[in-house]
PDB file of N, CA and C in Angstrom:
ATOM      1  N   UNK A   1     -13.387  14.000   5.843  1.00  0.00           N
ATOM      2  CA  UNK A   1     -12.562  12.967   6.433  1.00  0.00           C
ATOM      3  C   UNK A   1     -12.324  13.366   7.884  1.00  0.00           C
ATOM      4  N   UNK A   2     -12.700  12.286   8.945  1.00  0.00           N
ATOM      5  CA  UNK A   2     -11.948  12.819   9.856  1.00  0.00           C
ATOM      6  C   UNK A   2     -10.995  13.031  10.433  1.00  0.00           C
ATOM      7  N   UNK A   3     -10.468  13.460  11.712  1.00  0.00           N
ATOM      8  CA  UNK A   3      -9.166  13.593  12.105  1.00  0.00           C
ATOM      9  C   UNK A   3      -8.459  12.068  12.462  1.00  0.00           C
ATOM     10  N   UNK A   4      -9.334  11.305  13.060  1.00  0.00           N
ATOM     11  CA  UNK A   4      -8.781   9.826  13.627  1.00  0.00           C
ATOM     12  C   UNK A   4      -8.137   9.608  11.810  1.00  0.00           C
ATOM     13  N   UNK A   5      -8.826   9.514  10.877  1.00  0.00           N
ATOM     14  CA  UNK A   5      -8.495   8.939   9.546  1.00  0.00           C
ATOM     15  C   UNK A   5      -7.176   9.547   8.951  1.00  0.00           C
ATOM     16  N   UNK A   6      -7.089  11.134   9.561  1.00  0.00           N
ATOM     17  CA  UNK A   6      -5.685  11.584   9.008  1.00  0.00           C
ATOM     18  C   UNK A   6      -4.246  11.024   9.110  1.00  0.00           C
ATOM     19  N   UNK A   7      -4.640  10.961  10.239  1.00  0.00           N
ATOM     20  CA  UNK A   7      -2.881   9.919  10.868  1.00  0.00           C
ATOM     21  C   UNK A   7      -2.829   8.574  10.908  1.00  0.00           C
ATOM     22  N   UNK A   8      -3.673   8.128   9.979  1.00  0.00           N
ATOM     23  CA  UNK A   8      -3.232   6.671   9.422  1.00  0.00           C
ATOM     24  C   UNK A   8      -2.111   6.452   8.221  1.00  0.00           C
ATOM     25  N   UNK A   9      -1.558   5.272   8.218  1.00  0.00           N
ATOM     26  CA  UNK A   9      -1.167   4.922   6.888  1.00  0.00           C
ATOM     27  C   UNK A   9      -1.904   3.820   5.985  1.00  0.00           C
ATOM     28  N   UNK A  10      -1.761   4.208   4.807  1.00  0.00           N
ATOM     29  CA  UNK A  10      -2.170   3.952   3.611  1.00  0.00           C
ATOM     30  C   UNK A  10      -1.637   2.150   3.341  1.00  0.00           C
ATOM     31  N   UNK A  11      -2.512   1.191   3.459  1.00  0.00           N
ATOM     32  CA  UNK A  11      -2.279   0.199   2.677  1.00  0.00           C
ATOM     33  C   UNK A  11      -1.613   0.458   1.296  1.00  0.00           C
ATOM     34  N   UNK A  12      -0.452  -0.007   1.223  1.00  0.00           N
ATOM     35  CA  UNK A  12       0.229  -0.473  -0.246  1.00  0.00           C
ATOM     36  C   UNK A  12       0.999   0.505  -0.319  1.00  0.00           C
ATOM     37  N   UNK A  13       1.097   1.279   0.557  1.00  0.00           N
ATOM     38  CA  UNK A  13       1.838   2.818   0.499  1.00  0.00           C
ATOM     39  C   UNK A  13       2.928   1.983   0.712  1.00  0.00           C
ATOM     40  N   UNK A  14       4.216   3.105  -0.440  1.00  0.00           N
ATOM     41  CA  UNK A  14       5.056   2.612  -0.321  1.00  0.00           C
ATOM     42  C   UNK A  14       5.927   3.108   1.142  1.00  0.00           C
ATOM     43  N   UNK A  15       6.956   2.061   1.396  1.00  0.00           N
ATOM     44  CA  UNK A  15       7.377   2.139   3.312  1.00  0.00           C
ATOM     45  C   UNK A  15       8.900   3.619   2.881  1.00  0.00           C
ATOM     46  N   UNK A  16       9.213   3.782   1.802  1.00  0.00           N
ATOM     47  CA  UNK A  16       9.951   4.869   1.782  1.00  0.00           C
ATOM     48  C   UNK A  16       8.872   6.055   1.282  1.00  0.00           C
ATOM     49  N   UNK A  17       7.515   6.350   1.315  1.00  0.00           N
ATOM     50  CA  UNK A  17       6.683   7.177   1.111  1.00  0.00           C
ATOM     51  C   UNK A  17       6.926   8.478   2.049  1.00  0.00           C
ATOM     52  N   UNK A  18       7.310   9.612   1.795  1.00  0.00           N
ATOM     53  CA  UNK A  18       7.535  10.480   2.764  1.00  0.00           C
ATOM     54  C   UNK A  18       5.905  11.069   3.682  1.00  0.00           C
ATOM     55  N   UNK A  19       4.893  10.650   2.655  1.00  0.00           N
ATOM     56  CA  UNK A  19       4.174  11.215   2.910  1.00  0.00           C
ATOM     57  C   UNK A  19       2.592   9.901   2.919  1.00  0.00           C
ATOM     58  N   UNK A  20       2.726   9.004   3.485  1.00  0.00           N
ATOM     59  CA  UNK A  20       1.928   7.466   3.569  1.00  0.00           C
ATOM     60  C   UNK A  20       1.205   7.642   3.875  1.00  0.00           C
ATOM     61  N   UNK A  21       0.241   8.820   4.295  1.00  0.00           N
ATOM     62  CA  UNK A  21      -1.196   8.777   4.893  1.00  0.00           C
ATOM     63  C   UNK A  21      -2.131   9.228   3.784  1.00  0.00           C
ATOM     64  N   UNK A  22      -3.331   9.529   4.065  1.00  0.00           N
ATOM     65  CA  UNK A  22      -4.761   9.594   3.214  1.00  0.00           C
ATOM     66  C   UNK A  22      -4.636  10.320   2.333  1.00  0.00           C
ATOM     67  N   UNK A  23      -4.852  10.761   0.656  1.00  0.00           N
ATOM     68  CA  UNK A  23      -4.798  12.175   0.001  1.00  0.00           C
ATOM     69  C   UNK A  23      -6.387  12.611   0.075  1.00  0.00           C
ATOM     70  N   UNK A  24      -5.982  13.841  -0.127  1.00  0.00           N
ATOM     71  CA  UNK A  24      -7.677  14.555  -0.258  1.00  0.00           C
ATOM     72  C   UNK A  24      -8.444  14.188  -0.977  1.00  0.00           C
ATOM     73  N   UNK A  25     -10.038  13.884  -1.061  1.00  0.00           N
ATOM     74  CA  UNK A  25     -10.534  13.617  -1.976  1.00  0.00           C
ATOM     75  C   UNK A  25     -11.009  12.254  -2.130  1.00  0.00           C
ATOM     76  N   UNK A  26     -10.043  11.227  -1.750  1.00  0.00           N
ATOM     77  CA  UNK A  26     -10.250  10.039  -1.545  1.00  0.00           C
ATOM     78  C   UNK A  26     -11.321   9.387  -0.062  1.00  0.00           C
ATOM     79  N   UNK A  27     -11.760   8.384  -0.513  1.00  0.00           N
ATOM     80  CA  UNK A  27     -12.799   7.293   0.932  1.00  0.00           C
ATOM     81  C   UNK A  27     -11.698   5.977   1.250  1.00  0.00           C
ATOM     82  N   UNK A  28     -11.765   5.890   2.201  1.00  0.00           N
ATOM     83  CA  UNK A  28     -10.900   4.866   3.082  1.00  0.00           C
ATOM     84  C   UNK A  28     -11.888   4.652   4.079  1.00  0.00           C
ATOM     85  N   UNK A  29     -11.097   3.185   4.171  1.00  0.00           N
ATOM     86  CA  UNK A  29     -12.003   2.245   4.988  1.00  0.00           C
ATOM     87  C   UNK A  29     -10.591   1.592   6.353  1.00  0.00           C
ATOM     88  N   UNK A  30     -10.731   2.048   7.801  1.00  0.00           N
ATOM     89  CA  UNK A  30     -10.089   1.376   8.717  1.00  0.00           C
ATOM     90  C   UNK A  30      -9.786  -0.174   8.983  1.00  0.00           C
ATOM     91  N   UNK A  31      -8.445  -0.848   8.785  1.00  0.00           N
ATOM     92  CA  UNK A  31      -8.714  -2.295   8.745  1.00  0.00           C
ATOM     93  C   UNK A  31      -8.393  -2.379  10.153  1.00  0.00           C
ATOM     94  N   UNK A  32      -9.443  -3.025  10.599  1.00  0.00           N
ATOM     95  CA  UNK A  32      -9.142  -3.110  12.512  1.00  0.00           C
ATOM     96  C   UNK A  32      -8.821  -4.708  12.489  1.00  0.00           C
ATOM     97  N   UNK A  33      -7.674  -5.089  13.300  1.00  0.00           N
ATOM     98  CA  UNK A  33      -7.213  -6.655  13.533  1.00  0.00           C
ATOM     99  C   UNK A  33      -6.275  -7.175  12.437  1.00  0.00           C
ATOM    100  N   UNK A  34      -5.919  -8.373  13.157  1.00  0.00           N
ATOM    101  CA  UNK A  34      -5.146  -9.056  11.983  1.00  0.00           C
ATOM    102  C   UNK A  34      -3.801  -8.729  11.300  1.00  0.00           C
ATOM    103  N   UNK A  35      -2.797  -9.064  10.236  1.00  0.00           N
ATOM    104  CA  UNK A  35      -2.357  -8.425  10.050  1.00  0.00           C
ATOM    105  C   UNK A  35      -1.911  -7.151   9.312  1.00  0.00           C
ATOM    106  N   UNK A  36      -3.172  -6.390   8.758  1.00  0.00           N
ATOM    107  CA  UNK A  36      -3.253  -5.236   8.680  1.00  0.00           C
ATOM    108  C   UNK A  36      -4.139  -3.850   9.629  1.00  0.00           C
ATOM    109  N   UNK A  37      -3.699  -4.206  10.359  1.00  0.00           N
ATOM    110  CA  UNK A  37      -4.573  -3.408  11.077  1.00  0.00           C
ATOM    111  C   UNK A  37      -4.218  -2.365  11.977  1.00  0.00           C
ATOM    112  N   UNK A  38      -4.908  -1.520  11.425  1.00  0.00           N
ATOM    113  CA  UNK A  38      -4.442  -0.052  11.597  1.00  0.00           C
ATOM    114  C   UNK A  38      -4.500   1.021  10.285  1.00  0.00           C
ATOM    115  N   UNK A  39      -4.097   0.093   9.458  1.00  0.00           N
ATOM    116  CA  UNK A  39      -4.023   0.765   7.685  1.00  0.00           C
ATOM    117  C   UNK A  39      -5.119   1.387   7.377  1.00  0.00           C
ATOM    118  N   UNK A  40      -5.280   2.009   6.692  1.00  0.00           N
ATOM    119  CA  UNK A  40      -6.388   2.715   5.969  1.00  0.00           C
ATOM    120  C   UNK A  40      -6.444   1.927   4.090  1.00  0.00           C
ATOM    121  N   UNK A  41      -7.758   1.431   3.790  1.00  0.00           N
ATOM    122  CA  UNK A  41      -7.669   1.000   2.566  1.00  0.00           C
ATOM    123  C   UNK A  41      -8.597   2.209   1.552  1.00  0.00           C
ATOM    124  N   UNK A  42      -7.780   2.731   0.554  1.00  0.00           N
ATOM    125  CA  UNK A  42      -8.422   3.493   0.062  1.00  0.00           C
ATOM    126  C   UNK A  42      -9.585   2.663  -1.179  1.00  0.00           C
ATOM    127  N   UNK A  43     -10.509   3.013  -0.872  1.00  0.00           N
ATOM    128  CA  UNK A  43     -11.953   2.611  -1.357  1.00  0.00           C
ATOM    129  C   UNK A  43     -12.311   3.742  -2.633  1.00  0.00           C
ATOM    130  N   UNK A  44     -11.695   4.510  -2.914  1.00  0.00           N
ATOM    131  CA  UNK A  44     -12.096   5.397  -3.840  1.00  0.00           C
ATOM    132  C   UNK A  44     -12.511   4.620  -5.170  1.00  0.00           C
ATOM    133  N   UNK A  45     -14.360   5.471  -5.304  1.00  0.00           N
ATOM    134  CA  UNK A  45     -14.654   4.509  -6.899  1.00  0.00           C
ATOM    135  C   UNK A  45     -15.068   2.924  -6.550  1.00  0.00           C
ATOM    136  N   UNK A  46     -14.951   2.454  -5.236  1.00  0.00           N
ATOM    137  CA  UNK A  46     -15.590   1.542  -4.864  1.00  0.00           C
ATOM    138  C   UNK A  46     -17.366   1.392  -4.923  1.00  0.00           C
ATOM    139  N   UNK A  47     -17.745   0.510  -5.609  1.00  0.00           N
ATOM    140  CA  UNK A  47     -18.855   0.303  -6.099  1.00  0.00           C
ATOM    141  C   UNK A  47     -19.893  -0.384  -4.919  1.00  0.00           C
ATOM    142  N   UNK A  48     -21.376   0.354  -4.679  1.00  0.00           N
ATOM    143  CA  UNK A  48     -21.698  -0.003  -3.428  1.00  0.00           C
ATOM    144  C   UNK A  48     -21.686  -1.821  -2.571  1.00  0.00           C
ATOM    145  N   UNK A  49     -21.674  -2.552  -3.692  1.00  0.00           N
ATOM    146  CA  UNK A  49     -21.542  -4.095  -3.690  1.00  0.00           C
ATOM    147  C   UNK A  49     -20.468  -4.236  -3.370  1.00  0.00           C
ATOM    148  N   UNK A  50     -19.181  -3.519  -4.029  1.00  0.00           N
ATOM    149  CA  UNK A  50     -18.045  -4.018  -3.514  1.00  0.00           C
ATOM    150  C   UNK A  50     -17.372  -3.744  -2.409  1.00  0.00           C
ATOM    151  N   UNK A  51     -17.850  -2.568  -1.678  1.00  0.00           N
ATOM    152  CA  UNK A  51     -18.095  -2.366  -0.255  1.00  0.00           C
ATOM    153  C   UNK A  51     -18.519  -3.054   0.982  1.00  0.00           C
ATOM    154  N   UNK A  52     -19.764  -3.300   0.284  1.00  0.00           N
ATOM    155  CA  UNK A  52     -20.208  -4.371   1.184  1.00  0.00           C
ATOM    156  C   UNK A  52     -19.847  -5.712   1.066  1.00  0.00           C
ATOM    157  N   UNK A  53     -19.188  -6.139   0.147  1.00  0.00           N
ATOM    158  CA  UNK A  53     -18.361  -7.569   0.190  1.00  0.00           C
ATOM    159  C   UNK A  53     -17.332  -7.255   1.195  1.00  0.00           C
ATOM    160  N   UNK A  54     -16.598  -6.413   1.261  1.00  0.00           N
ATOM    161  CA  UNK A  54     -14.923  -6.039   1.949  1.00  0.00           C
ATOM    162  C   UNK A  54     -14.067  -6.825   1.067  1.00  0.00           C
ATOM    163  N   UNK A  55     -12.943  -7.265   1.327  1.00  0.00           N
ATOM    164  CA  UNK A  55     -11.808  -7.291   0.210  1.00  0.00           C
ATOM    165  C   UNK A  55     -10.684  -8.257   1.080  1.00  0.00           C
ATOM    166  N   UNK A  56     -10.213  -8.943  -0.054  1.00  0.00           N
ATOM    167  CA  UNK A  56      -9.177  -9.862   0.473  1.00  0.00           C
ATOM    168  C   UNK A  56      -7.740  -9.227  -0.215  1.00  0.00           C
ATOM    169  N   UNK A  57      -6.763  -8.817   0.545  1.00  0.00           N
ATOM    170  CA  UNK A  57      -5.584  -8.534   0.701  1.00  0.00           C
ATOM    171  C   UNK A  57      -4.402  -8.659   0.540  1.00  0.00           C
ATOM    172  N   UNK A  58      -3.617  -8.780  -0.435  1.00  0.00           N
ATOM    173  CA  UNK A  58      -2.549  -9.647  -0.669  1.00  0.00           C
ATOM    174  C   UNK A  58      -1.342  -8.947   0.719  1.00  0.00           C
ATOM    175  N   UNK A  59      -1.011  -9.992   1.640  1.00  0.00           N
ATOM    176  CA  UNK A  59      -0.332  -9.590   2.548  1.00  0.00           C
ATOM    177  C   UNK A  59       0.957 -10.534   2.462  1.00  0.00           C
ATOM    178  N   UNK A  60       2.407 -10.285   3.080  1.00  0.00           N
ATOM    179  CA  UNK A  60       3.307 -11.304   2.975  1.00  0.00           C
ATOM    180  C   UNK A  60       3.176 -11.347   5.012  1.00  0.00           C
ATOM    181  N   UNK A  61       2.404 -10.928   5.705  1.00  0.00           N
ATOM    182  CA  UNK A  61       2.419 -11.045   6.827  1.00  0.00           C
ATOM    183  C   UNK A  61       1.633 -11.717   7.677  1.00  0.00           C
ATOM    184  N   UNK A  62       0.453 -12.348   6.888  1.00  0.00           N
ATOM    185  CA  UNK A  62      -0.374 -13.262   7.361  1.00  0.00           C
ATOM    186  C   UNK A  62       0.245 -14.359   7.574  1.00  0.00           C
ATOM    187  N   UNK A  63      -1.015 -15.459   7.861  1.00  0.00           N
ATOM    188  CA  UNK A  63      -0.331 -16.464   7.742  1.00  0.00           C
ATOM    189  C   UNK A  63       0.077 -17.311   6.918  1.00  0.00           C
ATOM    190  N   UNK A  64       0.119 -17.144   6.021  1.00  0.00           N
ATOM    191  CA  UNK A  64       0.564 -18.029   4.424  1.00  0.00           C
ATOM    192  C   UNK A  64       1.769 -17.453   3.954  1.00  0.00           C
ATOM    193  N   UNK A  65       2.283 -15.732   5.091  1.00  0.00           N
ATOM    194  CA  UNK A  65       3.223 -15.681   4.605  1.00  0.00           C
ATOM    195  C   UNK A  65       3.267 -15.060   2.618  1.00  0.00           C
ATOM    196  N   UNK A  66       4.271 -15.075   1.962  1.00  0.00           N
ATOM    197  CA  UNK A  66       4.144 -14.775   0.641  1.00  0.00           C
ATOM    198  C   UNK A  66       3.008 -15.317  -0.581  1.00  0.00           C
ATOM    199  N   UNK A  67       1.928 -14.704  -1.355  1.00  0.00           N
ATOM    200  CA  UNK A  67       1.226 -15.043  -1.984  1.00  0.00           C
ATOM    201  C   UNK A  67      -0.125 -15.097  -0.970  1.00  0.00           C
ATOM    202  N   UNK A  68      -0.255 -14.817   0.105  1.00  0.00           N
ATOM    203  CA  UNK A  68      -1.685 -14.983   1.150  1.00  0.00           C
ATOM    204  C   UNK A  68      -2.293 -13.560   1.417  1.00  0.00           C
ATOM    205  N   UNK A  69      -3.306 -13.680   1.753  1.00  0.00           N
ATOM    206  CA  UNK A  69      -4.131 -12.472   1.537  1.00  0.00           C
ATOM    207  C   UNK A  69      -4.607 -12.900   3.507  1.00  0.00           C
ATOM    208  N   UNK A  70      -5.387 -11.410   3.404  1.00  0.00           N
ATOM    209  CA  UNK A  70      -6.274 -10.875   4.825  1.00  0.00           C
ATOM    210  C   UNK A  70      -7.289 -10.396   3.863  1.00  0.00           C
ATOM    211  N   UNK A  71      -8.328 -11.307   4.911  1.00  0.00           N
ATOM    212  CA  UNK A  71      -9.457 -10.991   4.725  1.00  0.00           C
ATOM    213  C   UNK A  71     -10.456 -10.227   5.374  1.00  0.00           C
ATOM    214  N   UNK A  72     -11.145  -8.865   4.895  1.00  0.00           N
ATOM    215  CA  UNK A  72     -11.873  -7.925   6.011  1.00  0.00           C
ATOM    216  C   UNK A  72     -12.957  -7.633   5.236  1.00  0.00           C
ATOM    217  N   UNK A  73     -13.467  -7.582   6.367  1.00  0.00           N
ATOM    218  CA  UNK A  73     -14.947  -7.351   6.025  1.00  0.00           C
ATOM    219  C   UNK A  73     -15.845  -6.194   6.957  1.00  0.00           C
ATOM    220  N   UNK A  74     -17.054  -5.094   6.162  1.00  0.00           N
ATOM    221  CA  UNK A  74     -17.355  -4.339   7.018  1.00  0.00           C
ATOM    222  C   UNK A  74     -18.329  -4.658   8.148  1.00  0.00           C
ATOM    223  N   UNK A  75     -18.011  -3.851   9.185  1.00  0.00           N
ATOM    224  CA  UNK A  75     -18.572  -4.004  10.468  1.00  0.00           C
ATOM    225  C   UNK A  75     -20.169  -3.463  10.287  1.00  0.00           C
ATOM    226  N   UNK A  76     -20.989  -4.340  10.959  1.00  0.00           N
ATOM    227  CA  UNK A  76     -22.705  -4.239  10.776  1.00  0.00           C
ATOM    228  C   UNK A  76     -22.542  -2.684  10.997  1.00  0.00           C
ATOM    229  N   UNK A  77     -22.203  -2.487  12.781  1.00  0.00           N
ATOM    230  CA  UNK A  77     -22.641  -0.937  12.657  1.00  0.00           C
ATOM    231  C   UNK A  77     -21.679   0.205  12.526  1.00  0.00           C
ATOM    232  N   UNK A  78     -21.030   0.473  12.064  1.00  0.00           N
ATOM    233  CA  UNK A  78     -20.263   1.299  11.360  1.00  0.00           C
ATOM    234  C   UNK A  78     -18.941   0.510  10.593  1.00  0.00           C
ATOM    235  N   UNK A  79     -19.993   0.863   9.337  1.00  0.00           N
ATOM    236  CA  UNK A  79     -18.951   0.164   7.606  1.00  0.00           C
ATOM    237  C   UNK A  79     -17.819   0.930   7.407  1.00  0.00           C
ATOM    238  N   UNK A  80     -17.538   1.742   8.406  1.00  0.00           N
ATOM    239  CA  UNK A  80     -16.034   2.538   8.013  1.00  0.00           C
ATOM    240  C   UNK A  80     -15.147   2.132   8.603  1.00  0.00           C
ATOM    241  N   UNK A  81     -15.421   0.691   9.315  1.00  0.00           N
ATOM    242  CA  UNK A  81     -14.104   0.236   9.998  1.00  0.00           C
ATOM    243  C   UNK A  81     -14.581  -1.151   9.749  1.00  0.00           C
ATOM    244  N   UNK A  82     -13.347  -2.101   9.147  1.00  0.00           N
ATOM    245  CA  UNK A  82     -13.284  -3.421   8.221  1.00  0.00           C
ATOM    246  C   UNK A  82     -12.584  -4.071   9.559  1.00  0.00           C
ATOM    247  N   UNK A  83     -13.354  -5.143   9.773  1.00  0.00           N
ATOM    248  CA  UNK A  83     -12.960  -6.031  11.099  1.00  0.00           C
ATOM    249  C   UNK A  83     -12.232  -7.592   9.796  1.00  0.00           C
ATOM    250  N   UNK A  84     -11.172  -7.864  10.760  1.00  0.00           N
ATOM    251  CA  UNK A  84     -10.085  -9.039  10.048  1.00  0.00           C
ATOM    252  C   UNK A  84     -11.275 -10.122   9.598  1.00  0.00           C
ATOM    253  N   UNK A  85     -11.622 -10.569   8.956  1.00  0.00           N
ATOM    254  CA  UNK A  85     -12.156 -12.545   9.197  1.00  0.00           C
ATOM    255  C   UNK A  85     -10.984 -13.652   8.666  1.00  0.00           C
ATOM    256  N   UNK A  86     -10.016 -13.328   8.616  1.00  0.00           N
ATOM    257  CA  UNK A  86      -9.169 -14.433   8.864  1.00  0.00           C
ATOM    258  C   UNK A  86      -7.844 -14.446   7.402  1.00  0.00           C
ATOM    259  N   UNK A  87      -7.555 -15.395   7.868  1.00  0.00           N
ATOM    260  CA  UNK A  87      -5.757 -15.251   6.591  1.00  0.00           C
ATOM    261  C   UNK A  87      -6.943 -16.275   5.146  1.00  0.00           C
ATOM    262  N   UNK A  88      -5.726 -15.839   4.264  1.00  0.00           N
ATOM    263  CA  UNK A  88      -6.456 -17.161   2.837  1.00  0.00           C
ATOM    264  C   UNK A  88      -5.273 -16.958   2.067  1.00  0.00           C
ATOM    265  N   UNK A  89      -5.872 -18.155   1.178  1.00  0.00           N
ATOM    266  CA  UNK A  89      -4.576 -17.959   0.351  1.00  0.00           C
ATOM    267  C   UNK A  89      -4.870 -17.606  -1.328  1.00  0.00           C
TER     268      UNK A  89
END
């Protein structure tokens, strides 16, 4: 893992987590844009298809607000950082 990946926080981590960043052992994927971005999504056990789909998000900060997701998807040239494609519901 690298160092940029250490001092992220963890999608879904909880916000009283003393300790919200990456555990050892685990693959995370950078969500760049939108409104998660910055998070680290842990991908661990992610199946190579479901990688390359990227993943829709249940966020209450998009734009739908409660019940709406962010949608990211990986970047052509480096799949370790998930660029936004937009809010859904």
């Amino acid at each position: 893992m690298d160092d940029e990946l250490l001092r992220g926080r963890v999608y879904g981590a909880d916000h009283d987590d003393p300790d919200p960043g990456p555990r050892p052992g685990h693959a995370y994927r950078e969500l760049v844009a939108g409104p998660l971005d910055g998070l680290l999504l842990d991908v661990t056990g992610w199946s190579a298809g479901e990688l390359a789909d990227g993943a829709a998000l249940p966020t209450e900060i998009g734009r739908f607000g409660a019940g709406g997701r962010a949608r990211y998807t990986p970047r052509r040239e480096n799949p370790r950082r998930w660029d936004w494609a937009g809010d859904t519901r």
